[in-house]
Protein backbone atom coordinates (compact mmCIF):
# COMPACT_ATOMS: atom_id res chain seq x y z
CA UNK A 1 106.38 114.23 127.72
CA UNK A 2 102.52 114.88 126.88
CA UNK A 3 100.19 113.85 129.59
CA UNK A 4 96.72 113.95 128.67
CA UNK A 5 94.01 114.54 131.60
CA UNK A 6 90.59 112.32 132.04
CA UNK A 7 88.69 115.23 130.19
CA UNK A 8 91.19 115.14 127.43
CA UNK A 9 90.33 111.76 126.66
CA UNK A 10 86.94 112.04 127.12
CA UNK A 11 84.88 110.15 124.77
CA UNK A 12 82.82 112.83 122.63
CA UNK A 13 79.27 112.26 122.32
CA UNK A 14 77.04 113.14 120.32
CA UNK A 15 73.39 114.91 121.74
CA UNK A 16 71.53 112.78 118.38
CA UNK A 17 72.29 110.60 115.74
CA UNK A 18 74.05 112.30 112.40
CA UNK A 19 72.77 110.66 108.79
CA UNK A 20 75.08 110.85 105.30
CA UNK A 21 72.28 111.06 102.60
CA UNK A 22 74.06 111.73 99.45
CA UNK A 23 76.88 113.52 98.40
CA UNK A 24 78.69 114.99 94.75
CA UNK A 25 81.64 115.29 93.18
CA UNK A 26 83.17 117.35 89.86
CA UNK A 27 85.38 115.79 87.72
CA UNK A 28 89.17 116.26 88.80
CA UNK A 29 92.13 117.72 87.04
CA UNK A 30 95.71 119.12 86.85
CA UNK A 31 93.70 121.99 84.83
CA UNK A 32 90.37 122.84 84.34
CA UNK A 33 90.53 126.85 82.22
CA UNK A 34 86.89 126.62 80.86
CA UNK A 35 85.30 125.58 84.53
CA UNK A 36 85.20 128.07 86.99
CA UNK A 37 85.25 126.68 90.63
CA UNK A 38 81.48 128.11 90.86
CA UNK A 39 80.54 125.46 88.22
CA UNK A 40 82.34 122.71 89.67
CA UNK A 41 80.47 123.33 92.98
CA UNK A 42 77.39 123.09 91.23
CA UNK A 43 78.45 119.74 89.44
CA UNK A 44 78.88 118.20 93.05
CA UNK A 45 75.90 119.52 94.78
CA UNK A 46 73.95 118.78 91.35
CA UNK A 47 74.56 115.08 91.27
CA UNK A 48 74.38 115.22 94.90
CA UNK A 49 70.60 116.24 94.17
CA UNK A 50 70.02 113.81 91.51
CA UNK A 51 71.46 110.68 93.55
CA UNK A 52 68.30 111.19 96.11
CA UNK A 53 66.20 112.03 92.88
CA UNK A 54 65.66 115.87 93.45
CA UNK A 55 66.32 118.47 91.53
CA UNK A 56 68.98 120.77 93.28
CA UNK A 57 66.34 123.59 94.28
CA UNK A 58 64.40 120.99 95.97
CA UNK A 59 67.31 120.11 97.58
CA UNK A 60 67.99 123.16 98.58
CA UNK A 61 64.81 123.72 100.57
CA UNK A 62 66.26 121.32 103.13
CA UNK A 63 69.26 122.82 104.02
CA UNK A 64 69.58 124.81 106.85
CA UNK A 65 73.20 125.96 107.24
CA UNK A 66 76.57 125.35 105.16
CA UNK A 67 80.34 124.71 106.16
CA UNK A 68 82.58 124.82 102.96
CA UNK A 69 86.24 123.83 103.23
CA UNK A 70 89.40 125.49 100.77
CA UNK A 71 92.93 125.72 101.69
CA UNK A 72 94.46 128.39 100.19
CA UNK A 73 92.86 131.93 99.16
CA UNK A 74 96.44 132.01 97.16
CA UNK A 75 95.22 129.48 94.34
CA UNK A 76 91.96 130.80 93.45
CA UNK A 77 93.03 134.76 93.92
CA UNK A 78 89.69 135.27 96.15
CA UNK A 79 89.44 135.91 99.91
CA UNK A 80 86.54 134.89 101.38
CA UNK A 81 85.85 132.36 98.30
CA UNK A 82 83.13 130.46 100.29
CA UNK A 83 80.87 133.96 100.03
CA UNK A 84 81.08 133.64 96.09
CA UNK A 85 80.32 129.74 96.26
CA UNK A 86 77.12 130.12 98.71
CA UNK A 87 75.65 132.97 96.14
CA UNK A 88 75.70 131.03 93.39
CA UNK A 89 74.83 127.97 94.52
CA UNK A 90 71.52 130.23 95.71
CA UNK A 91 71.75 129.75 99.52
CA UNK A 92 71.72 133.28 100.42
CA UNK A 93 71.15 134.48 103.34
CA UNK A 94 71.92 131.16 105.20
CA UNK A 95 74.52 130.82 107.34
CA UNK A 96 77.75 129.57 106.49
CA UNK A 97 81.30 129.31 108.03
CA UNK A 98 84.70 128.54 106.01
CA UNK A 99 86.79 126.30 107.54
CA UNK A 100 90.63 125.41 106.97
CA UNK A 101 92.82 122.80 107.99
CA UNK A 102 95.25 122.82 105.37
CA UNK A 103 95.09 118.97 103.73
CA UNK A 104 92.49 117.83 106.31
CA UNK A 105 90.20 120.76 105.42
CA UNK A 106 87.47 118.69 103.71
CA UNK A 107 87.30 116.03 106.81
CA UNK A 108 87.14 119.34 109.17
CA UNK A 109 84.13 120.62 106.77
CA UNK A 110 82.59 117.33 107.46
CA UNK A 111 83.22 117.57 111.16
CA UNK A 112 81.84 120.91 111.70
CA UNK A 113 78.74 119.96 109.65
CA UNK A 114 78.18 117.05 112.22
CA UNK A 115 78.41 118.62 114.83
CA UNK A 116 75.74 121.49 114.05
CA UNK A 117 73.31 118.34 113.09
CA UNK A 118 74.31 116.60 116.40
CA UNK A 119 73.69 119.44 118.54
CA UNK A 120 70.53 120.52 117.17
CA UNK A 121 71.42 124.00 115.69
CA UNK A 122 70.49 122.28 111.96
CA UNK A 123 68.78 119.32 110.89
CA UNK A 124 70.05 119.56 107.17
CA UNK A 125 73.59 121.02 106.86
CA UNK A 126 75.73 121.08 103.62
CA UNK A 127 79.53 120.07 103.85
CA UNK A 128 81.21 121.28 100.52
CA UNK A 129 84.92 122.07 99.61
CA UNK A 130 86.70 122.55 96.49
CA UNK A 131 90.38 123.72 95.53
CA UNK A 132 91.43 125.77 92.94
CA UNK A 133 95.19 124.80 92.02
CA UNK A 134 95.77 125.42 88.13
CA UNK A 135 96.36 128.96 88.28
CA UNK A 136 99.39 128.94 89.39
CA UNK A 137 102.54 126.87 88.01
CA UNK A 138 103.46 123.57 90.27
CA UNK A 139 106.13 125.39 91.76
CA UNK A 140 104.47 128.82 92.76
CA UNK A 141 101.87 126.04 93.87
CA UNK A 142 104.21 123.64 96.04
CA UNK A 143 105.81 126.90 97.70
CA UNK A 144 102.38 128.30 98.54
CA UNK A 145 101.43 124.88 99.73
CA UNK A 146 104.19 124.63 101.98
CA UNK A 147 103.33 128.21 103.35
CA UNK A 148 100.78 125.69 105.96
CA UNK A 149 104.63 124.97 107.64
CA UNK A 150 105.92 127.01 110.39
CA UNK A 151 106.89 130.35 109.06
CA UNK A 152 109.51 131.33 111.29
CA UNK A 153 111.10 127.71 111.88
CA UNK A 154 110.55 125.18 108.70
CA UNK A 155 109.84 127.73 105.84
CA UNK A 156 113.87 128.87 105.50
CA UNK A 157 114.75 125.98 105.33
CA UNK A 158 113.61 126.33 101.99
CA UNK A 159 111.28 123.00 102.32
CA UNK A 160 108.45 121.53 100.44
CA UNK A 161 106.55 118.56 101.83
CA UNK A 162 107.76 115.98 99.59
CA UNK A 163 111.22 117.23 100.93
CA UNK A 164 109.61 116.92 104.99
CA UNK A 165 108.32 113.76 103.43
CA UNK A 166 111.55 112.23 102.18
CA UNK A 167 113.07 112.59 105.86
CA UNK A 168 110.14 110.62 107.37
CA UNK A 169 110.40 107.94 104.36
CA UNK A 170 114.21 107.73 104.81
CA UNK A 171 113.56 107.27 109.07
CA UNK A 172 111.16 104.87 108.71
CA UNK A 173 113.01 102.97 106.17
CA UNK A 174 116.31 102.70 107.99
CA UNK A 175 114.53 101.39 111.26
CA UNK A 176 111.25 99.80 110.34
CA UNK A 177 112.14 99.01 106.48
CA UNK A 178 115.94 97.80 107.88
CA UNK A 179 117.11 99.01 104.84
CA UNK A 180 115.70 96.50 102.65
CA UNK A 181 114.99 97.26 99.11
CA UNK A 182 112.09 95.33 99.30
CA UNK A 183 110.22 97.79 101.33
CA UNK A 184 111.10 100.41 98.71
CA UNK A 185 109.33 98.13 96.18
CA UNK A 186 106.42 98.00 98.90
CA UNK A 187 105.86 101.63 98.50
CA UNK A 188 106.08 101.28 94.77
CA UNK A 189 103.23 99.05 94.86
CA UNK A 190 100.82 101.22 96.65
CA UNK A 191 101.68 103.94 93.51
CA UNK A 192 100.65 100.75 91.29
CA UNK A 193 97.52 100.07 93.35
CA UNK A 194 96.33 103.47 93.81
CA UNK A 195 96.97 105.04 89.97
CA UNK A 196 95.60 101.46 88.52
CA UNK A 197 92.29 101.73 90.35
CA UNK A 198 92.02 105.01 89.15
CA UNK A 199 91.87 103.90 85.65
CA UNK A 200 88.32 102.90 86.91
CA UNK A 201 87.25 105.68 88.17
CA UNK A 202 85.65 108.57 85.52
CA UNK A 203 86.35 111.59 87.98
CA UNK A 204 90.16 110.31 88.59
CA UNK A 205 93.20 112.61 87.27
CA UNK A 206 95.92 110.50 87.26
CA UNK A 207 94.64 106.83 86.11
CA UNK A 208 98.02 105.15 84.90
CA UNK A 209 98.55 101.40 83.80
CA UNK A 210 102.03 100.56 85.34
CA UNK A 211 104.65 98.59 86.88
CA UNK A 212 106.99 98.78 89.94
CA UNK A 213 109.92 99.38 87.77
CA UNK A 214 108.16 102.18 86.51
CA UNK A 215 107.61 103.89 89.77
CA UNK A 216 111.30 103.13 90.62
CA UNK A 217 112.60 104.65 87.44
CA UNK A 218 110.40 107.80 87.85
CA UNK A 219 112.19 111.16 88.19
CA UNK A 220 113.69 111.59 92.16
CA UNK A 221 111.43 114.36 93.57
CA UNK A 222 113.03 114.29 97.37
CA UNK A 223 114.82 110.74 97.67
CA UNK A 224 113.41 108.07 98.19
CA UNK A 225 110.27 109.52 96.67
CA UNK A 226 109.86 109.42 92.79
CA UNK A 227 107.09 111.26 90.76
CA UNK A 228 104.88 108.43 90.78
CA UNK A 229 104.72 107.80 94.22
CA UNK A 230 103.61 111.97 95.16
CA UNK A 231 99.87 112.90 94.93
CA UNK A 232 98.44 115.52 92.55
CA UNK A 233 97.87 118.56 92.53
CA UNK A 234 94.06 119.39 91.12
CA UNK A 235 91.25 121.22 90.65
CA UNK A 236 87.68 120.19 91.31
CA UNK A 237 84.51 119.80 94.17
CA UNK A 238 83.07 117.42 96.56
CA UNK A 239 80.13 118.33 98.67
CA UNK A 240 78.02 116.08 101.53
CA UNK A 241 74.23 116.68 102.82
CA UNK A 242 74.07 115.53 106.84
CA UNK A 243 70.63 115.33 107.95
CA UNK A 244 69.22 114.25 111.71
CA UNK A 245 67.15 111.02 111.39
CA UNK A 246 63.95 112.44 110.33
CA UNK A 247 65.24 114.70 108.07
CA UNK A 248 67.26 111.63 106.73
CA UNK A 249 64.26 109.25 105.99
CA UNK A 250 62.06 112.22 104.59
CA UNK A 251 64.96 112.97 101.96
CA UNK A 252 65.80 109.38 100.87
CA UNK A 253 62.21 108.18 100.92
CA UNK A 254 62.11 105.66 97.35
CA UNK A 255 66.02 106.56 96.40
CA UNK A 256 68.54 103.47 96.15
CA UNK A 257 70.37 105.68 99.29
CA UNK A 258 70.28 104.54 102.67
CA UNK A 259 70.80 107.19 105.25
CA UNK A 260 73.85 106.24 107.07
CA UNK A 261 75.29 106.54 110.32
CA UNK A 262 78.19 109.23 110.54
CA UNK A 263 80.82 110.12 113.65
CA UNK A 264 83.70 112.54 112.44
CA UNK A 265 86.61 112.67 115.21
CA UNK A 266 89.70 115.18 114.87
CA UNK A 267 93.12 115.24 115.99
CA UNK A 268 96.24 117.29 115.67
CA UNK A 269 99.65 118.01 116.27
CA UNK A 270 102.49 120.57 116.15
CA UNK A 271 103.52 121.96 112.77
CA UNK A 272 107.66 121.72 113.71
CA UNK A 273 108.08 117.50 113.12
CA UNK A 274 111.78 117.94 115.24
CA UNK A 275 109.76 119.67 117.94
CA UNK A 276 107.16 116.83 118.78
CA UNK A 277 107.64 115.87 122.50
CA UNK A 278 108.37 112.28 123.27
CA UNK A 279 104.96 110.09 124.87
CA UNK A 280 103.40 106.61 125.50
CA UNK A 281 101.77 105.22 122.44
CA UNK A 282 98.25 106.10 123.08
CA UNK A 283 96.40 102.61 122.81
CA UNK A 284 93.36 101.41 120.08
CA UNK A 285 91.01 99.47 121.46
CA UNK A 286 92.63 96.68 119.69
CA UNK A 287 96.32 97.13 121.38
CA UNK A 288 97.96 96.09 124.17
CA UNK A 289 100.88 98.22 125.80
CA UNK A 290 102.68 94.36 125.92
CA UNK A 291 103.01 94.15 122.33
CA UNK A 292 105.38 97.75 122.42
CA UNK A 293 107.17 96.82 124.86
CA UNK A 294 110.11 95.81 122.85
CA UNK A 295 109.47 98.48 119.83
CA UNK A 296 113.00 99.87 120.61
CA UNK A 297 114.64 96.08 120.87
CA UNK A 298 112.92 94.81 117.80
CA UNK A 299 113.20 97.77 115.81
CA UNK A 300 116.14 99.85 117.03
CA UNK A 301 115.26 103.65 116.74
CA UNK A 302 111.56 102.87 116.90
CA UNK A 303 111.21 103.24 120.09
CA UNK A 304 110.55 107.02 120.08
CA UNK A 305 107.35 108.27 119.70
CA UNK A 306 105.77 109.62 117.98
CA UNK A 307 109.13 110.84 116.17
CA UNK A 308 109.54 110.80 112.74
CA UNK A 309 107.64 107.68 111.61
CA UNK A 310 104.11 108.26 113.05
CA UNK A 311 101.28 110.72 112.72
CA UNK A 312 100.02 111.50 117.13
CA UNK A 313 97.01 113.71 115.06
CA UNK A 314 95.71 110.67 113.42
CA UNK A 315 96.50 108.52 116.23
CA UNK A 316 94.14 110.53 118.35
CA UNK A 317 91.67 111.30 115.64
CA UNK A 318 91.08 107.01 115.53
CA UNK A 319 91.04 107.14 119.38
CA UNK A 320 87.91 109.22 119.67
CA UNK A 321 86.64 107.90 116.42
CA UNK A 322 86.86 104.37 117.19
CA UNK A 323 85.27 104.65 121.07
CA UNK A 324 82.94 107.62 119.19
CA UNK A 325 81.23 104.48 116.86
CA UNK A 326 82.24 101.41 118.82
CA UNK A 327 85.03 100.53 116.85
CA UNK A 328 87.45 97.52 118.40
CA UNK A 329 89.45 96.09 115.45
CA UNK A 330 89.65 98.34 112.30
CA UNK A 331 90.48 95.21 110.05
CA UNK A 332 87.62 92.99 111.24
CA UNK A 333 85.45 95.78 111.69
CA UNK A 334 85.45 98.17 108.93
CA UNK A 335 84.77 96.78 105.21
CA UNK A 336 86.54 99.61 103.25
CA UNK A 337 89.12 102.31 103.66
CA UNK A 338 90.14 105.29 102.10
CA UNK A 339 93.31 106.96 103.23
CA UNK A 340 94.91 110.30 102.33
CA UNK A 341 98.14 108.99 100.45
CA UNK A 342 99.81 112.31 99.91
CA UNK A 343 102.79 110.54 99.19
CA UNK A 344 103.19 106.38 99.19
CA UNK A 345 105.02 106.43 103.20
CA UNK A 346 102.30 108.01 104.44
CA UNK A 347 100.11 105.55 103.82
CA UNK A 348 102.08 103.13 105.14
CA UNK A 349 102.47 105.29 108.40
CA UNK A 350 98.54 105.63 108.35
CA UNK A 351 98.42 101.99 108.26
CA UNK A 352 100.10 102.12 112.01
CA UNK A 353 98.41 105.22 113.24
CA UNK A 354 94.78 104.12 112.42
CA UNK A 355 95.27 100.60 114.24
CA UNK A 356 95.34 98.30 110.96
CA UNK A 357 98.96 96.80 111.89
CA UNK A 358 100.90 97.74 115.02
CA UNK A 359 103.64 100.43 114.40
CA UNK A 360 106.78 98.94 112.66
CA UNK A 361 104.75 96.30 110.75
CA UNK A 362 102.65 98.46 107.99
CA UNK A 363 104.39 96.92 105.11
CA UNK A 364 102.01 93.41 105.73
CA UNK A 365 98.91 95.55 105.22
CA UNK A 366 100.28 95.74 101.39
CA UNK A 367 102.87 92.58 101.15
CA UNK A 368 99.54 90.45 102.55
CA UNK A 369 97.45 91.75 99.79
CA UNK A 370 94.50 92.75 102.27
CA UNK A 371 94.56 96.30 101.12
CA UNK A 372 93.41 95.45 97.30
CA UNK A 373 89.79 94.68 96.06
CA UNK A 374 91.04 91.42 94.57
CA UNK A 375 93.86 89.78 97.25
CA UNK A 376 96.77 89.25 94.24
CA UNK A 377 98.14 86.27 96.24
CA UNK A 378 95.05 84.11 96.71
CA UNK A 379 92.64 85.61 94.46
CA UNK A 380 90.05 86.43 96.81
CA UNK A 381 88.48 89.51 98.03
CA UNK A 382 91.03 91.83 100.11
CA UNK A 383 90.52 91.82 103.92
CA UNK A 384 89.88 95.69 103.65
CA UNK A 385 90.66 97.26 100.54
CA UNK A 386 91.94 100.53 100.61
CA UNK A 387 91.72 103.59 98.37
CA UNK A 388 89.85 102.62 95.33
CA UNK A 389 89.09 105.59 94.01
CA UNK A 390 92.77 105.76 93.56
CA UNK A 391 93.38 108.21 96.11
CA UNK A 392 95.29 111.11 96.27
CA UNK A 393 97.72 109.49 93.92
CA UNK A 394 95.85 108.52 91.51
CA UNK A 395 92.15 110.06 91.95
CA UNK A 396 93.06 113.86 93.51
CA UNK A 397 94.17 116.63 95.81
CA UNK A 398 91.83 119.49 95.05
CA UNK A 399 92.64 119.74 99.08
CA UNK A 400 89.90 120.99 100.41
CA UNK A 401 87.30 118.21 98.63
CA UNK A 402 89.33 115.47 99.59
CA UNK A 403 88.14 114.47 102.91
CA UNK A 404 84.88 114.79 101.36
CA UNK A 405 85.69 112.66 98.29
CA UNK A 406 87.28 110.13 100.35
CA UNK A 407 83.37 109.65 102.45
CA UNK A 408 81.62 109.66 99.24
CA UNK A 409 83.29 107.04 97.80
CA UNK A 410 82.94 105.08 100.54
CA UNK A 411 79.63 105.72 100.81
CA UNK A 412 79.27 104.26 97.04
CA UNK A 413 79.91 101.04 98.30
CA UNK A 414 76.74 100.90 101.06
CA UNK A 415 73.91 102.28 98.13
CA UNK A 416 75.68 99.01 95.96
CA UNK A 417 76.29 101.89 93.47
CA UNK A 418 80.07 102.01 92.72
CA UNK A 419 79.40 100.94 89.38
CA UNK A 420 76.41 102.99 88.55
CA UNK A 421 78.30 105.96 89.84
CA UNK A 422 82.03 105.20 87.76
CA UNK A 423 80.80 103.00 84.80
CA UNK A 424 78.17 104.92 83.01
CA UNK A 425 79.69 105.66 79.81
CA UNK A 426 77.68 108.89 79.77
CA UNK A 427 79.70 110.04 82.80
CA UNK A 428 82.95 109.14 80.59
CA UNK A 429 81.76 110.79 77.82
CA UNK A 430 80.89 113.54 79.63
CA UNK A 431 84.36 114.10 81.07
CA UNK A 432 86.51 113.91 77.46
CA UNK A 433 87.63 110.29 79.19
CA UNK A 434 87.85 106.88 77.30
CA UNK A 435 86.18 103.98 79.58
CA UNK A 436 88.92 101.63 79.81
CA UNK A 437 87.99 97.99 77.45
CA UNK A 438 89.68 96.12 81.12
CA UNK A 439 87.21 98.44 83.47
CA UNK A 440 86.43 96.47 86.19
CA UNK A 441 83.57 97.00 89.07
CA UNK A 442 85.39 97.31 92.31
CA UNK A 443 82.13 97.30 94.48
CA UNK A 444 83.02 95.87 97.80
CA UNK A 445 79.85 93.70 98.30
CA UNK A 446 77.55 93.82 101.51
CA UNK A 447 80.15 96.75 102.73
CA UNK A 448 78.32 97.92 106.45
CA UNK A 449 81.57 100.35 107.79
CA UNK A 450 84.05 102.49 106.49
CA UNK A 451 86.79 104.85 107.46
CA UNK A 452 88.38 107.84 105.63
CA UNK A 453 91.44 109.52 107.11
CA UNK A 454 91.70 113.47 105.78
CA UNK A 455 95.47 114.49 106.82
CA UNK A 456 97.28 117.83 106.81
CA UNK A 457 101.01 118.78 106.46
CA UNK A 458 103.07 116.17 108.07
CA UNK A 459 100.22 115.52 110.57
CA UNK A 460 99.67 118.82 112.01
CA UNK A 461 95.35 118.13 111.30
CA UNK A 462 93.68 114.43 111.26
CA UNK A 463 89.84 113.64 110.73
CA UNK A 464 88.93 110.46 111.29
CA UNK A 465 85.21 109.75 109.46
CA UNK A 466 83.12 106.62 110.11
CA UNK A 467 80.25 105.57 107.97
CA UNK A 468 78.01 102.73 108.93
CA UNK A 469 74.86 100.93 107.85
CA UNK A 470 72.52 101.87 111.14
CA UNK A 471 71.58 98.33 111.20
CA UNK A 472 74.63 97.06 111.66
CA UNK A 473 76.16 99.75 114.36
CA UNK A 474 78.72 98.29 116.79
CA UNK A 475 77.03 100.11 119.89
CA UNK A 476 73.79 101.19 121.13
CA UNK A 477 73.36 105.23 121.19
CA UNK A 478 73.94 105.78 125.13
């Protein structure tokens, strides 16, 4: 059994105050032949520029130091691509690390860029990551992806994740689901949620208008999963500029962007899922050990953890995150959320990890309608609407700019410019994409916290990043 010591769980602290100011994105895609990554790395860190109304060269004279985040040298055929992207987006000779994480890559580009602003080694830092994924076939491309599995004890198997996937989806159905066909109809509604908001969204790959029955009639990938509940596989950029305060305030002076407050935490976990030793639940500040007491009685076969069914990376990612940025109860806290929905169960197991609904009860988050923008029961705002970019389902997973997508859409929400940013109809044009004649505005009004959850594997890598409006933080700096 893991048994973590008082330094272990230290609280990490940060030596100043970290500021979002504006971030960029590229349009996404299964296949983008007449963009080279270069150019979509300028797209982000272009509008990224224009959002704070400066040119990117003006921009540019602010930065200090760059982390950029891709997964695999495979897809793109170039080692060392971050090299290639810092000389043409001009920062030469600046220094600048790559980072990798496999699926949580763009959250760990984000953390790494924090933490050089928090320490004082940068006040300006850019956090950009991209993924290159069309010039392979999907096949070629789901084998190298599964390459981030252990070598020498998952890869003979012969596995690809939506196969380690299917095992979790078919555990946590038979003991937290009970079997029910209703909770496979649960998971068919996140697909519905996720790929329908993305008909919203002008950057989005795979917006789709459909039903339930459609998801459930999709081709079998690994059962229980279908096509329409896996997330894509893409092409395109997302970058972030992190600033200390000053810096912060100088750069947003007259812009519609506030600076905002930003704490990136980071857990992990073994690669082998059948090798993941048995331990107490580690405890949000919002649970009680009382209320898992009876996991086992109540749910029989739950009662191992974290087994299966839950992800200990994100778990401890929230831990440090939540203490990190004063954080006590993620659904009356936080205003929006954007988890990394590889497939439809694990969003349902992030639901659990992330403190939103104690393990074994994640299906309420969706069946209660709080995860939506519009609650479809009562009619009313969701509680804490989730994904509305459309997530890795329905927005994206150029892997290394998810994490970083993920924090820019939520920071849409703060600037109240979610609907400058995906209604423009210069922004569809743009893109070759036809504005939908339903396209609704899913601004989540007065929004003052948000989460994103970058995820790699089957939980091997978890970022957890918090965005808040500084005048409405939930602690005092100590």
């Amino acid at each position: 059994m893991i048994k973590f010591s008082e330094r272990q769980l230290r609280v990490p602290k940060l030596a100043r105050p970290v500021y979002l100011v504006t971030a960029g994105q590229s349009k996404f895609d299964r296949a983008m032949p007449d963009k080279r990554t270069e150019e979509l790395c300028i797209d982000a860190f272009t509008q990224a520029a224009e959002l704070i109304n400066k040119t990117p060269a003006e921009l540019k004279r602010y930065i200090h130091t760059c982390y950029y985040g891709h997964f695999a040298d495979h897809f793109g055929d170039q080692l060392l691509g971050e090299a290639v992207i810092h000389d043409r987006l001009g920062l030469d000779p600046l220094g600048n690390a790559g980072i990798k994480t496999g699926g949580a890559t763009g959250g760990s580009t984000l953390w790494e860029g924090m933490k050089a602003v928090a320490s004082g080694y940068s006040d300006c830092v850019l956090a950009m990551g991209w993924e290159r994924m069309d010039e392979v076939p999907t096949d070629e491309g789901n084998f190298l992806i599964s390459c981030a599995a252990d070598k020498d004890w998952e890869s003979p198997l012969g596995h690809v994740y939506t196969g380690y996937y299917a095992v979790m989806a078919q555990k946590y159905w038979k003991v937290f689901g009970k079997e029910q066909p209703s909770f496979r109809r649960t998971l068919a509604e996140i697909a519905v949620k996720h790929r329908g908001y993305a008909r919203f969204n002008p950057y989005a790959q795979g917006p789709m208008k459909i039903t339930v029955e459609d998801v459930l009639n999709s081709p079998v990938v690994a059962y229980p999963l279908r096509a329409l509940d896996c997330c894509l596989m893409s092409v395109g950029a997302a970058c972030a500029i992190l600033c200390d305060e000053k810096t912060a305030v100088e750069l947003t002076k007259g812009t519609k962007n506030k600076p905002l407050r930003i704490w990136v935490a980071a857990g992990s976990h073994t690669l082998r899922p059948a090798d993941r030793l048995h331990m107490e639940i580690p405890l949000l500040p919002n649970e009680t050990a009382k209320q898992y007491k009876d996991l086992g009685k109540r749910f029989p076969g739950g009662e191992r953890y974290p087994g299966f069914t839950g992800f200990l990376g994100a778990r401890m990612a929230a831990w440090y995150g939540y203490r990190m940025a004063g954080i006590v109860d993620p659904m009356e806290d936080l205003d929006v959320i954007e988890l990394h929905d590889a497939f439809t169960i694990s969003d349902v197991q992030s639901y659990e990890d992330v403190g939103l609904r104690p393990y074994g009860e994640g299906r309420d988050y969706v069946e209660s309608g709080d995860c939506y923008h519009k609650n479809p029961h009562t009619g009313k705002p969701g509680r804490l609407p989730s994904n509305l970019s459309g997530g890795l389902i329905g927005c994206l997973l150029a892997v290394g700019a998810t994490g970083i997508m993920q924090t820019f859409e939520s920071a849409t929400h703060f600037w109240n410019r979610w609907a400058e940013i995906h209604g423009d109809p210069k922004i569809w044009k743009k893109f070759n994409r036809q504005k939908p004649a339903d396209w609704t505005n899913l601004q989540v009004k007065g929004a003052k916290r948000a989460l994103a959850i970058s995820h790699a594997g089957v939980g091997s890598h978890v970022t957890a990043t918090i965005l808040m409006d500084p005048d409405h933080l939930l602690k005092e700096d100590a």
